[in-house]
PDB file of N, CA and C in Angstrom:
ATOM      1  N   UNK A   1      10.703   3.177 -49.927  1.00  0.00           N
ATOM      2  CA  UNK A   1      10.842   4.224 -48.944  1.00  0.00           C
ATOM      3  C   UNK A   1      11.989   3.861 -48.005  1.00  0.00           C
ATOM      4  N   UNK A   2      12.928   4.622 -47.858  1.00  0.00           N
ATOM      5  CA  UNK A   2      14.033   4.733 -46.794  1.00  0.00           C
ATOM      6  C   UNK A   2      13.877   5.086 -45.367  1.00  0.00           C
ATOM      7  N   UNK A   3      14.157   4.302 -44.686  1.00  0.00           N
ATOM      8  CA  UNK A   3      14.137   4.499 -43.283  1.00  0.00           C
ATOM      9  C   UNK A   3      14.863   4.254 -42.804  1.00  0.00           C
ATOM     10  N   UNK A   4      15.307   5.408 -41.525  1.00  0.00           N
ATOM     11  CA  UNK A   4      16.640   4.843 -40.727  1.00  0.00           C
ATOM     12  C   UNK A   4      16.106   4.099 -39.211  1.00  0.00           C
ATOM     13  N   UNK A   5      16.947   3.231 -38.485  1.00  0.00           N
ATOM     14  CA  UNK A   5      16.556   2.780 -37.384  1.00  0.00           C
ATOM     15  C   UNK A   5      16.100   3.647 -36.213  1.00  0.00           C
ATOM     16  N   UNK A   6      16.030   5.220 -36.591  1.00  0.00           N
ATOM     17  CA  UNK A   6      15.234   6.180 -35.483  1.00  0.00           C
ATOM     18  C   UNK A   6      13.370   6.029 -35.740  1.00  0.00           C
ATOM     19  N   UNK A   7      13.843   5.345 -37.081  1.00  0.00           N
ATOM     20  CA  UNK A   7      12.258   5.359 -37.544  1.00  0.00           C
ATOM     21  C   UNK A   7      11.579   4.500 -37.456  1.00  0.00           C
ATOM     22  N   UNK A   8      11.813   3.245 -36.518  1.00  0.00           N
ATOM     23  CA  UNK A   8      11.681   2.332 -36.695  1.00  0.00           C
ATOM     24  C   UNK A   8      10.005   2.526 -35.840  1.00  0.00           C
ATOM     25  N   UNK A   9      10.224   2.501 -34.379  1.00  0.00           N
ATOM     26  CA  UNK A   9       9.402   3.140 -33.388  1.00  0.00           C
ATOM     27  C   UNK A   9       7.491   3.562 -34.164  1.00  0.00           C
ATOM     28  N   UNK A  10       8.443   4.844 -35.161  1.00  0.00           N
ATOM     29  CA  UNK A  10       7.202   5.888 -35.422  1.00  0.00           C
ATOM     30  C   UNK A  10       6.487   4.926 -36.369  1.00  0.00           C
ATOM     31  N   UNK A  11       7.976   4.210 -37.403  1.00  0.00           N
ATOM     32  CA  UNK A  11       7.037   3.588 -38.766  1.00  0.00           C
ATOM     33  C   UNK A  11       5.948   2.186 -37.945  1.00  0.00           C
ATOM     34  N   UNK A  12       6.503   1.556 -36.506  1.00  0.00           N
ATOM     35  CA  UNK A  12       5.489   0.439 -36.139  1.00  0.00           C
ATOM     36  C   UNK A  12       3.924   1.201 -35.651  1.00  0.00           C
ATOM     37  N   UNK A  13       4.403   2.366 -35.382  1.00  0.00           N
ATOM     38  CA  UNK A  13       2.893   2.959 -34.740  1.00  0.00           C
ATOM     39  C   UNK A  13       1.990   3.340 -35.879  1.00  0.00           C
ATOM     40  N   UNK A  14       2.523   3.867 -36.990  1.00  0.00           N
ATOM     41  CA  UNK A  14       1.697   3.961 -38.441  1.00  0.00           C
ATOM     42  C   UNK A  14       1.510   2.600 -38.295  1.00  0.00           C
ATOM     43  N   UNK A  15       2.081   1.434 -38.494  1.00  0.00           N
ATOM     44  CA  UNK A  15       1.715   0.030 -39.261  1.00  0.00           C
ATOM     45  C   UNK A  15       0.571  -0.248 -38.656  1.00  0.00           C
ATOM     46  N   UNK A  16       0.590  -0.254 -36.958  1.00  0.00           N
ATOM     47  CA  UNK A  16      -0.379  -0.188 -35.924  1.00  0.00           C
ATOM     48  C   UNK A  16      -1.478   0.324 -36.522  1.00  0.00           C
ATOM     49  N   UNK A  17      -1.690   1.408 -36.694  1.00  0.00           N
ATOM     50  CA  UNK A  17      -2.609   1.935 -37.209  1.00  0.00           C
ATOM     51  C   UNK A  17      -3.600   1.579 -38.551  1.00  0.00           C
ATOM     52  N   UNK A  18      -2.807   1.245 -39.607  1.00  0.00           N
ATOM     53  CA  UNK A  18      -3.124   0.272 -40.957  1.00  0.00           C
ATOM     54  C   UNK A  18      -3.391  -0.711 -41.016  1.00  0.00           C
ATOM     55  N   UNK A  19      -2.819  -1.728 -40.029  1.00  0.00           N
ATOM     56  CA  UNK A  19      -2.029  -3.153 -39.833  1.00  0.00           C
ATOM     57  C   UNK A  19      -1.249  -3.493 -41.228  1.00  0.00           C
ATOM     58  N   UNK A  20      -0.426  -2.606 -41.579  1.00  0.00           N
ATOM     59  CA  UNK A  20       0.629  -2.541 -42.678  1.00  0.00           C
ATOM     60  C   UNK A  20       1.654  -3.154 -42.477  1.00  0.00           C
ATOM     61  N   UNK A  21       1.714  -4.380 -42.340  1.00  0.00           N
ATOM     62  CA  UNK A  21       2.643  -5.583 -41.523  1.00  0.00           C
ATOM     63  C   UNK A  21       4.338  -5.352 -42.950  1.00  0.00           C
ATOM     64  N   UNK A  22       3.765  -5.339 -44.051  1.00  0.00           N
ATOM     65  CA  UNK A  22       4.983  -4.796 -45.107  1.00  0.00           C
ATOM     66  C   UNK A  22       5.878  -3.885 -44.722  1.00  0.00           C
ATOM     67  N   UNK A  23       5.461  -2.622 -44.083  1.00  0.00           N
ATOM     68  CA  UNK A  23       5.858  -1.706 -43.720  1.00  0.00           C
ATOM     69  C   UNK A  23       6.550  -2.028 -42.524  1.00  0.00           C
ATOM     70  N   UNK A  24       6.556  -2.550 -41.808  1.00  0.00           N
ATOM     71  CA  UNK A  24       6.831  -3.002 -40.359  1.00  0.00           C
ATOM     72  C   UNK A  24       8.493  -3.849 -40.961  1.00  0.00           C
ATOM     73  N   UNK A  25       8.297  -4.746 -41.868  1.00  0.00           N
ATOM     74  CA  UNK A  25       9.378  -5.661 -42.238  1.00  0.00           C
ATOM     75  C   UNK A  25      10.139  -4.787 -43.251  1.00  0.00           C
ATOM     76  N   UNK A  26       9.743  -3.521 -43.943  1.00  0.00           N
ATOM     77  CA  UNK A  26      10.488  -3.233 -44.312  1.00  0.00           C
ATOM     78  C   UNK A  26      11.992  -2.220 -43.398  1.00  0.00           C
ATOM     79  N   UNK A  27      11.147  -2.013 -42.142  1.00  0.00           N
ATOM     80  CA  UNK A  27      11.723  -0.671 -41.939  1.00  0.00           C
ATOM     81  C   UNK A  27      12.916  -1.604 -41.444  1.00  0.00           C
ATOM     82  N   UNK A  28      12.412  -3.067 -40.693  1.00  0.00           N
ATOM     83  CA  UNK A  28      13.252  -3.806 -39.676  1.00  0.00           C
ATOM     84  C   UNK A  28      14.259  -4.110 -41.009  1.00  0.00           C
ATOM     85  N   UNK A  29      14.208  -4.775 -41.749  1.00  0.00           N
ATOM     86  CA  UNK A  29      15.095  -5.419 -42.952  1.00  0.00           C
ATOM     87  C   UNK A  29      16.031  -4.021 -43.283  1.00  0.00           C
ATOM     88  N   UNK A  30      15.528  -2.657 -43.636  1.00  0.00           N
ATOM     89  CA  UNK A  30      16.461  -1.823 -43.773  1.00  0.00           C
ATOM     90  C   UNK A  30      17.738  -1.395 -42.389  1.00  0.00           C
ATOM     91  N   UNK A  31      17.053  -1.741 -41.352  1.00  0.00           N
ATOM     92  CA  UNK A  31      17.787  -1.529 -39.894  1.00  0.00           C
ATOM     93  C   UNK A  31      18.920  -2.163 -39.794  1.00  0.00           C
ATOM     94  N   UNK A  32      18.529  -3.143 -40.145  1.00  0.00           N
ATOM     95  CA  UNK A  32      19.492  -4.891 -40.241  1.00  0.00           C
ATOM     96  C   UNK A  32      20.371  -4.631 -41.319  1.00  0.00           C
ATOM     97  N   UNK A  33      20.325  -3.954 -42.410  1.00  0.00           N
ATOM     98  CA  UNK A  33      21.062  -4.242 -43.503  1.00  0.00           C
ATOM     99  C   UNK A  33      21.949  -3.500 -43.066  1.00  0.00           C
ATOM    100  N   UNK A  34      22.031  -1.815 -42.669  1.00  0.00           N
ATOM    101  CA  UNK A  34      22.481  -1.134 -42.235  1.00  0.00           C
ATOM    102  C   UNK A  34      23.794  -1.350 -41.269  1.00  0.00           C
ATOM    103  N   UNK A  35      23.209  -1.716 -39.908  1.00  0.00           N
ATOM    104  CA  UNK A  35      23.975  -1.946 -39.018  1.00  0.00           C
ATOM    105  C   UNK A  35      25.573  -1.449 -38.712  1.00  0.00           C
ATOM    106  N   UNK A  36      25.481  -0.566 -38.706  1.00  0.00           N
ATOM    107  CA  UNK A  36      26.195   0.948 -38.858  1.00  0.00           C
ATOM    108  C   UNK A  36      26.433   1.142 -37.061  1.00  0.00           C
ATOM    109  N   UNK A  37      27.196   2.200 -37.040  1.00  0.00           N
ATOM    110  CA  UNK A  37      27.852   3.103 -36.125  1.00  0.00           C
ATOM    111  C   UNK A  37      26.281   3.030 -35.428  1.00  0.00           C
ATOM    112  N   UNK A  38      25.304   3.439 -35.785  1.00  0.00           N
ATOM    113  CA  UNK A  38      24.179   3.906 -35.414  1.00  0.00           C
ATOM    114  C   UNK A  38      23.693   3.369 -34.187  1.00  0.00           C
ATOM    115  N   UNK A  39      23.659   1.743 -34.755  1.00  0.00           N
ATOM    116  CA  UNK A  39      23.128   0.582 -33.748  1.00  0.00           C
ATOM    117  C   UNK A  39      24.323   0.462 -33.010  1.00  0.00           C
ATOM    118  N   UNK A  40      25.089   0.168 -33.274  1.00  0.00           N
ATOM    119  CA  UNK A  40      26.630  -0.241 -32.410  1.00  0.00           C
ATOM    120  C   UNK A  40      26.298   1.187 -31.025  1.00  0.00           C
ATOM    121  N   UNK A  41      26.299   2.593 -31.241  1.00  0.00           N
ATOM    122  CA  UNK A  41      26.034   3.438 -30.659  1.00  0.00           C
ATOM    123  C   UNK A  41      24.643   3.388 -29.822  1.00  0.00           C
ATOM    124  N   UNK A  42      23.245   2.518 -30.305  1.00  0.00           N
ATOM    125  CA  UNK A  42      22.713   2.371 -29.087  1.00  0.00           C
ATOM    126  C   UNK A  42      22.876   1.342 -28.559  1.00  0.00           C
ATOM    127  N   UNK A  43      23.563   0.025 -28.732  1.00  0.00           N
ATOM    128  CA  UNK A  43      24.016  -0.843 -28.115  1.00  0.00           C
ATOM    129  C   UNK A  43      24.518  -0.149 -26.639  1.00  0.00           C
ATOM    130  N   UNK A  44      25.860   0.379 -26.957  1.00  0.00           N
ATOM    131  CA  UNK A  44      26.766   0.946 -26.133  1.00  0.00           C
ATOM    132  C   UNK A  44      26.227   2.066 -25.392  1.00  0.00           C
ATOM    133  N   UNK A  45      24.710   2.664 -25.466  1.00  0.00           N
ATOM    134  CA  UNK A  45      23.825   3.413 -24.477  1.00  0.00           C
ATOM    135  C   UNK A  45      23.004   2.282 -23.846  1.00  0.00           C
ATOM    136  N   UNK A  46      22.602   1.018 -24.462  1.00  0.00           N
ATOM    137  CA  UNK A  46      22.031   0.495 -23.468  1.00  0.00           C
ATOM    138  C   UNK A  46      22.732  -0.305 -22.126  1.00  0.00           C
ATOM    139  N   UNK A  47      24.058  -0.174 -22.757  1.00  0.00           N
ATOM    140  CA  UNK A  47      25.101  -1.204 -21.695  1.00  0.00           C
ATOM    141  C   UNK A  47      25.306  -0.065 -20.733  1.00  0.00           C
ATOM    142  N   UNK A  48      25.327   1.219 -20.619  1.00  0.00           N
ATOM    143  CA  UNK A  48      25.765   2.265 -20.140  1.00  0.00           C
ATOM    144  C   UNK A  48      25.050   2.375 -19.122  1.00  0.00           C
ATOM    145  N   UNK A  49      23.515   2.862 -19.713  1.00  0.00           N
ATOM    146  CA  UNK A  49      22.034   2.572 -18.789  1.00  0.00           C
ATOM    147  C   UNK A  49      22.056   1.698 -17.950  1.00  0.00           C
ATOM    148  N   UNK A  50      22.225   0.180 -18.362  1.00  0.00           N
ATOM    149  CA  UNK A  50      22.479  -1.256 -17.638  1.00  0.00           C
ATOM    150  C   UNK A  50      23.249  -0.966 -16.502  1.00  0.00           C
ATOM    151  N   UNK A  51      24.865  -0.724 -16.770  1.00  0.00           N
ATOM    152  CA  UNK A  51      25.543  -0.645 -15.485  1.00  0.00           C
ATOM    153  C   UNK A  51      24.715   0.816 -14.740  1.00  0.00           C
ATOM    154  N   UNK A  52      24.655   1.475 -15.065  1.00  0.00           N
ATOM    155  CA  UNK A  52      23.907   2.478 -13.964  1.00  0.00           C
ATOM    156  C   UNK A  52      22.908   2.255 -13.049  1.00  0.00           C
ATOM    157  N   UNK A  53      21.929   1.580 -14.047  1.00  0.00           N
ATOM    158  CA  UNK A  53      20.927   1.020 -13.196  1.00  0.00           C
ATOM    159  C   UNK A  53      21.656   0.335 -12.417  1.00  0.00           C
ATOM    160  N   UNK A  54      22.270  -1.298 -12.351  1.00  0.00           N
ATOM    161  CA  UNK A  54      23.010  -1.984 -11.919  1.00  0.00           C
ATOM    162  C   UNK A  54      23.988  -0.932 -10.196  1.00  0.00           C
ATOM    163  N   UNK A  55      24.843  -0.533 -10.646  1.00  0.00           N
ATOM    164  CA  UNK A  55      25.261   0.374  -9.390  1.00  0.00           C
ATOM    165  C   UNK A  55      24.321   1.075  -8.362  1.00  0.00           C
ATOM    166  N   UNK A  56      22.944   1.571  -9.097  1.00  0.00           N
ATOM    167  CA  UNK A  56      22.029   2.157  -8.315  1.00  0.00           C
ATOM    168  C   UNK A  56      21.016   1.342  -7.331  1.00  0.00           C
ATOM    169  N   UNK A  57      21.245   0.445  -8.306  1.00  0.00           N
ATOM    170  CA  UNK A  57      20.575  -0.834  -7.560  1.00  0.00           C
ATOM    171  C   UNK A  57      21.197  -1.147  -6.149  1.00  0.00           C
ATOM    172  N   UNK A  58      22.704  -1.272  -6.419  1.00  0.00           N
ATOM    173  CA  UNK A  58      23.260  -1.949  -5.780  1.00  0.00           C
ATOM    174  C   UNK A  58      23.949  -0.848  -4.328  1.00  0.00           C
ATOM    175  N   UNK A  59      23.614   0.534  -4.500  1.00  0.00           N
ATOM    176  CA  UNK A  59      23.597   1.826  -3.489  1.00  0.00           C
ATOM    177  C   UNK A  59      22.445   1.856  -3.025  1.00  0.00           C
ATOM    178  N   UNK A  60      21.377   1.730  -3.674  1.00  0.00           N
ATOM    179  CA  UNK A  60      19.964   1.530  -2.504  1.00  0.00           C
ATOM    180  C   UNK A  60      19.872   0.326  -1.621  1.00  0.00           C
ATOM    181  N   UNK A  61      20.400  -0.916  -2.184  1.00  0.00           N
ATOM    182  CA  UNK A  61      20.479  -2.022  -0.870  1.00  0.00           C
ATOM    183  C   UNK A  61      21.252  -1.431  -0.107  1.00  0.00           C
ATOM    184  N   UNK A  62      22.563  -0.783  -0.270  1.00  0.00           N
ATOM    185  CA  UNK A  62      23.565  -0.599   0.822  1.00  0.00           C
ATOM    186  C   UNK A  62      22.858   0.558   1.784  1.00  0.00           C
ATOM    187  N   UNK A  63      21.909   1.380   1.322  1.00  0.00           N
ATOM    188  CA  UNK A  63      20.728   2.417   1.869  1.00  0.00           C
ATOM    189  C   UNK A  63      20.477   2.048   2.879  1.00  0.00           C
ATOM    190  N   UNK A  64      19.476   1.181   2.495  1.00  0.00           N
ATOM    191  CA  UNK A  64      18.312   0.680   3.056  1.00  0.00           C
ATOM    192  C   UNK A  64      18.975  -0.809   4.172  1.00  0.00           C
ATOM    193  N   UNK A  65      19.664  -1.378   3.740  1.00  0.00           N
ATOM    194  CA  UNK A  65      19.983  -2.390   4.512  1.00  0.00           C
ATOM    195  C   UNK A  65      21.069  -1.977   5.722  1.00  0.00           C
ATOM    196  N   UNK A  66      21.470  -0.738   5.746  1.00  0.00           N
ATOM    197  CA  UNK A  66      22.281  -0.587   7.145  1.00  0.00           C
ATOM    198  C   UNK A  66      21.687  -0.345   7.885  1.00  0.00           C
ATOM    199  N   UNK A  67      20.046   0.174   8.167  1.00  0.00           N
ATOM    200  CA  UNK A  67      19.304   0.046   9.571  1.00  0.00           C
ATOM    201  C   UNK A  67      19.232  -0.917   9.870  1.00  0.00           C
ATOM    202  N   UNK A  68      19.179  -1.944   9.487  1.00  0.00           N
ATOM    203  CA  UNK A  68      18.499  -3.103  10.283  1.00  0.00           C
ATOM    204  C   UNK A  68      20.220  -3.861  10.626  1.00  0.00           C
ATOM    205  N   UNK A  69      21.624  -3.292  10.257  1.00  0.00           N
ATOM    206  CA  UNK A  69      22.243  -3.372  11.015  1.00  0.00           C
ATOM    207  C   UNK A  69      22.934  -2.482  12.354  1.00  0.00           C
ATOM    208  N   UNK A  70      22.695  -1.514  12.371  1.00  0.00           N
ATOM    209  CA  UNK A  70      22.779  -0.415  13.459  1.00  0.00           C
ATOM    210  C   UNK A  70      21.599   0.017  13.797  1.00  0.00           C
ATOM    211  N   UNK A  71      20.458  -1.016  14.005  1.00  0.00           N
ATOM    212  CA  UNK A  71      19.329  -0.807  14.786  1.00  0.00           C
ATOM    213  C   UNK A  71      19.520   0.030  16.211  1.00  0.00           C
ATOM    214  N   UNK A  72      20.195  -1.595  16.934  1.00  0.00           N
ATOM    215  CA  UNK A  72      20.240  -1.445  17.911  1.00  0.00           C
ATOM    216  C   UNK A  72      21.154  -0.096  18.419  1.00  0.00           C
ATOM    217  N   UNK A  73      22.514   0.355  18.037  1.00  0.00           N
ATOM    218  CA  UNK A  73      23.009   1.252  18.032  1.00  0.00           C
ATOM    219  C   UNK A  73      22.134   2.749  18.045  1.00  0.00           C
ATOM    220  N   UNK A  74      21.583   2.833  16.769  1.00  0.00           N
ATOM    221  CA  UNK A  74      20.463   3.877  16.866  1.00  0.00           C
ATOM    222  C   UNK A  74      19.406   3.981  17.682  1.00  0.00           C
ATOM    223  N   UNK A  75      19.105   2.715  18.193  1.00  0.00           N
ATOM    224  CA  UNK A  75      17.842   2.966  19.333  1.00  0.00           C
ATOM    225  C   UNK A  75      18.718   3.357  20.077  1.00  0.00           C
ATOM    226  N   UNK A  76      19.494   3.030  20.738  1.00  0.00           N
ATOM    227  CA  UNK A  76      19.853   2.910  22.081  1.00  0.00           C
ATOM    228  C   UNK A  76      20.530   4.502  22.073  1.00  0.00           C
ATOM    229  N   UNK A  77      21.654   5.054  21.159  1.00  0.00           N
ATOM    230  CA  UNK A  77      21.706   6.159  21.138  1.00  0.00           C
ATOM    231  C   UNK A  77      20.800   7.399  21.247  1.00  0.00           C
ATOM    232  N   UNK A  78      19.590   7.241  20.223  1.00  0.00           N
ATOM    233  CA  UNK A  78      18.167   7.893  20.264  1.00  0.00           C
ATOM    234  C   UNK A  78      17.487   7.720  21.219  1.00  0.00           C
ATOM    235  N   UNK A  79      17.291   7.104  22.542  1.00  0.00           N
ATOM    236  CA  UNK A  79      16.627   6.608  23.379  1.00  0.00           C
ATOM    237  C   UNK A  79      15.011   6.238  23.031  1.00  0.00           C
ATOM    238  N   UNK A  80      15.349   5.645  21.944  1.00  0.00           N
ATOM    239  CA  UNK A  80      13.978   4.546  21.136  1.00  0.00           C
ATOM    240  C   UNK A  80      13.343   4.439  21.816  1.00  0.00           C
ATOM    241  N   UNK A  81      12.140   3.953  21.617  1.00  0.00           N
ATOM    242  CA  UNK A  81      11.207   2.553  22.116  1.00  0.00           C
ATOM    243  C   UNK A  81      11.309   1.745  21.053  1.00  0.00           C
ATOM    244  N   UNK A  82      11.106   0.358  21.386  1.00  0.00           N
ATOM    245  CA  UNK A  82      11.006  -0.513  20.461  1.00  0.00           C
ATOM    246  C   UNK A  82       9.988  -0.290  19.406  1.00  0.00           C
ATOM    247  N   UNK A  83       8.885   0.363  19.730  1.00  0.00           N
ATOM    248  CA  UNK A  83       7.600   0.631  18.513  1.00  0.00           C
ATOM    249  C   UNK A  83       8.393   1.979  17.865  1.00  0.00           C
ATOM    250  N   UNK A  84       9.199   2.867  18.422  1.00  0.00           N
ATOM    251  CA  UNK A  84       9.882   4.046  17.387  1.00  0.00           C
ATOM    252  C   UNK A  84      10.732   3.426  16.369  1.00  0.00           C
ATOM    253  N   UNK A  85      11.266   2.385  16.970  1.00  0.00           N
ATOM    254  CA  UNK A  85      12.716   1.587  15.879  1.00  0.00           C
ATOM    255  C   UNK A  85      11.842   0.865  14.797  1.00  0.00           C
ATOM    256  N   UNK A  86      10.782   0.226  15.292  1.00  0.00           N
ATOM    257  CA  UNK A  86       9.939  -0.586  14.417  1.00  0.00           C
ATOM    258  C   UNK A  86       9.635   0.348  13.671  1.00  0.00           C
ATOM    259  N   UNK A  87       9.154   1.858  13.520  1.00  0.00           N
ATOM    260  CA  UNK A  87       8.323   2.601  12.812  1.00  0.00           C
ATOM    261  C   UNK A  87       9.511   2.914  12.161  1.00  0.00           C
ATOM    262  N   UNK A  88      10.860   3.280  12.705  1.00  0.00           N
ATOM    263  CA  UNK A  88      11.581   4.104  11.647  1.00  0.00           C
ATOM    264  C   UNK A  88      12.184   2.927  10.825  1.00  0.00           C
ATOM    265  N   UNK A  89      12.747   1.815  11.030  1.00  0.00           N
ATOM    266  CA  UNK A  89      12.174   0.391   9.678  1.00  0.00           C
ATOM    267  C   UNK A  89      11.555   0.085   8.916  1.00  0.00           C
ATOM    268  N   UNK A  90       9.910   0.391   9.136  1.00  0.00           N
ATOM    269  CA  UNK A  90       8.753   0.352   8.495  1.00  0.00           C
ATOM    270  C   UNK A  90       8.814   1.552   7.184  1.00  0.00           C
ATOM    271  N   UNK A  91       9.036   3.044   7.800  1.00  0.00           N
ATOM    272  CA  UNK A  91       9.275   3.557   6.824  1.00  0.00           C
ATOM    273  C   UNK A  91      10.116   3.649   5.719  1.00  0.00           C
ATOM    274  N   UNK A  92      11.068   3.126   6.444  1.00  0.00           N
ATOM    275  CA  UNK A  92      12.278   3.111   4.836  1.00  0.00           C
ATOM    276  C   UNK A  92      11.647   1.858   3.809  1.00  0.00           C
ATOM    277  N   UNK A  93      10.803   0.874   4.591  1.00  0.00           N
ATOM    278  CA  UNK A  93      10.666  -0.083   3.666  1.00  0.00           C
ATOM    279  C   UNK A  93       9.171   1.069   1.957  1.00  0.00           C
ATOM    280  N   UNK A  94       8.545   1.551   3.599  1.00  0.00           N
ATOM    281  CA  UNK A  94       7.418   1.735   2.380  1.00  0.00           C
ATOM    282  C   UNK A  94       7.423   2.730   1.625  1.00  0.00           C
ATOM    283  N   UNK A  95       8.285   3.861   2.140  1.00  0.00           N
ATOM    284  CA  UNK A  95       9.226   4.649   1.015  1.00  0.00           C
ATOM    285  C   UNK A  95       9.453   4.370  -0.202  1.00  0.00           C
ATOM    286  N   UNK A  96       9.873   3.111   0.086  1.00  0.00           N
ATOM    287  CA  UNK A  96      11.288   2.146  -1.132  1.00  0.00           C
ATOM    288  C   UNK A  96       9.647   1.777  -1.960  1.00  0.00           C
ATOM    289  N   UNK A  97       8.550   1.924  -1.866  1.00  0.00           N
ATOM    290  CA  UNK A  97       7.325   0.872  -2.180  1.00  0.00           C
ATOM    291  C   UNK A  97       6.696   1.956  -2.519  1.00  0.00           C
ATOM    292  N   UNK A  98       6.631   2.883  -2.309  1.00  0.00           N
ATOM    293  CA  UNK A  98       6.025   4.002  -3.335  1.00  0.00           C
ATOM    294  C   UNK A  98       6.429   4.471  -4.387  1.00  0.00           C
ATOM    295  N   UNK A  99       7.896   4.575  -4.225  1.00  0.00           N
ATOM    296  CA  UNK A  99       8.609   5.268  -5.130  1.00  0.00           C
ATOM    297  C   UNK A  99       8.544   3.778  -6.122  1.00  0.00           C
ATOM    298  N   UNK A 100       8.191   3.011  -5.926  1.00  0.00           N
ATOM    299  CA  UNK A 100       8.593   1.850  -7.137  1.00  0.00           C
ATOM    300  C   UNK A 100       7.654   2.281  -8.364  1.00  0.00           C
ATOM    301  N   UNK A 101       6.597   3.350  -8.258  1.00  0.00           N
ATOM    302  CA  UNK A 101       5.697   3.176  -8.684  1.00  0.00           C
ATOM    303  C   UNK A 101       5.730   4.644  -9.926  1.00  0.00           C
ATOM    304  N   UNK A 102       6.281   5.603  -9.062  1.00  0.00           N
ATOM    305  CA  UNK A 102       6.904   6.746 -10.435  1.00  0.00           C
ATOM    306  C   UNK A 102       8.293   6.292 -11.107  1.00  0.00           C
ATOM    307  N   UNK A 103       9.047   5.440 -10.436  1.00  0.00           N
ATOM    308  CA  UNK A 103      10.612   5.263 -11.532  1.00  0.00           C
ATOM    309  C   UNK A 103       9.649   4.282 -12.040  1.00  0.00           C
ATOM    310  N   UNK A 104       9.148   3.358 -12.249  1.00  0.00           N
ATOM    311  CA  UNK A 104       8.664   2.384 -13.102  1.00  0.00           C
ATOM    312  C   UNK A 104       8.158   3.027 -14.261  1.00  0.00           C
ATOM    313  N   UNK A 105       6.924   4.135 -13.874  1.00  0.00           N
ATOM    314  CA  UNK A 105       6.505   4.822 -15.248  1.00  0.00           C
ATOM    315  C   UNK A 105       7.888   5.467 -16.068  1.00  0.00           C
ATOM    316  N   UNK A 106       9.006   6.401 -15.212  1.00  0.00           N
ATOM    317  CA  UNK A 106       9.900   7.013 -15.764  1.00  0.00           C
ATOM    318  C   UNK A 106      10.853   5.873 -16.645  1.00  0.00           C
ATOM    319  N   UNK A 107      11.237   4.616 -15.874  1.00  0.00           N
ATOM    320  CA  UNK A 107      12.075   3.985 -17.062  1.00  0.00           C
ATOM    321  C   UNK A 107      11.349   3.247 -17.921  1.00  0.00           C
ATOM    322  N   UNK A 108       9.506   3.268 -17.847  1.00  0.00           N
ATOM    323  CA  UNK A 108       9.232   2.907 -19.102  1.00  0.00           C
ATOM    324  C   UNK A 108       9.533   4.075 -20.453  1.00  0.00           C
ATOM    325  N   UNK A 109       9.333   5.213 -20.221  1.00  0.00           N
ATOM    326  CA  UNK A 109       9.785   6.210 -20.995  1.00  0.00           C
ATOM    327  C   UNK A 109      11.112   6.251 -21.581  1.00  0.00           C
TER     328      UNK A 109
END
């Protein structure tokens, strides 16, 4: 039986199902032999993904980390209290701490 490396996924969840461990090595051994445009092409989507994530990563520190350098600026402009500056700190943190919890399910998908 022929399988291409899209099939790889569906053919482990059948094996799963059987425990058809043959099936499992065959689909991988046909993947490998292959090694075609196919794989080279999701290689070059996962490096793509990588730097994105990577940049996004690296725009939410720059987010999140400029209050706590123009604190003082923003209180003092806003005419704060120290417990308002503390609260509007607090929230960006636990914001950042909820949301960890739907992108986690989404980039397991």
């Amino acid at each position: 039986m022929k399988h291409t490396p899209g099939d790889l996924g569906e053919a482990v969840r059948e094996a799963d199902d059987d425990d058809g461990q043959e099936e499992i090595k065959a689909v991988v051994e046909h993947a490998h032999e292959r090694g075609d445009a196919s794989g080279k092409a999701h290689d070059a989507r996962r490096r793509r993904i990588f730097a994105f994530l990577c940049a996004a990563q690296l725009l939410i520190n720059c987010d999140y980390g400029i209050l706590a350098a123009a604190l003082l600026h923003v209180q003092s402009t806003m005419h704060m209290t120290w417990l308002g500056a503390g609260s509007l700190s607090s929230i960006i943190y636990f914001s950042l701490s909820l949301a960890t919890v739907p992108v986690g399910f989404v980039l397991q998908r």
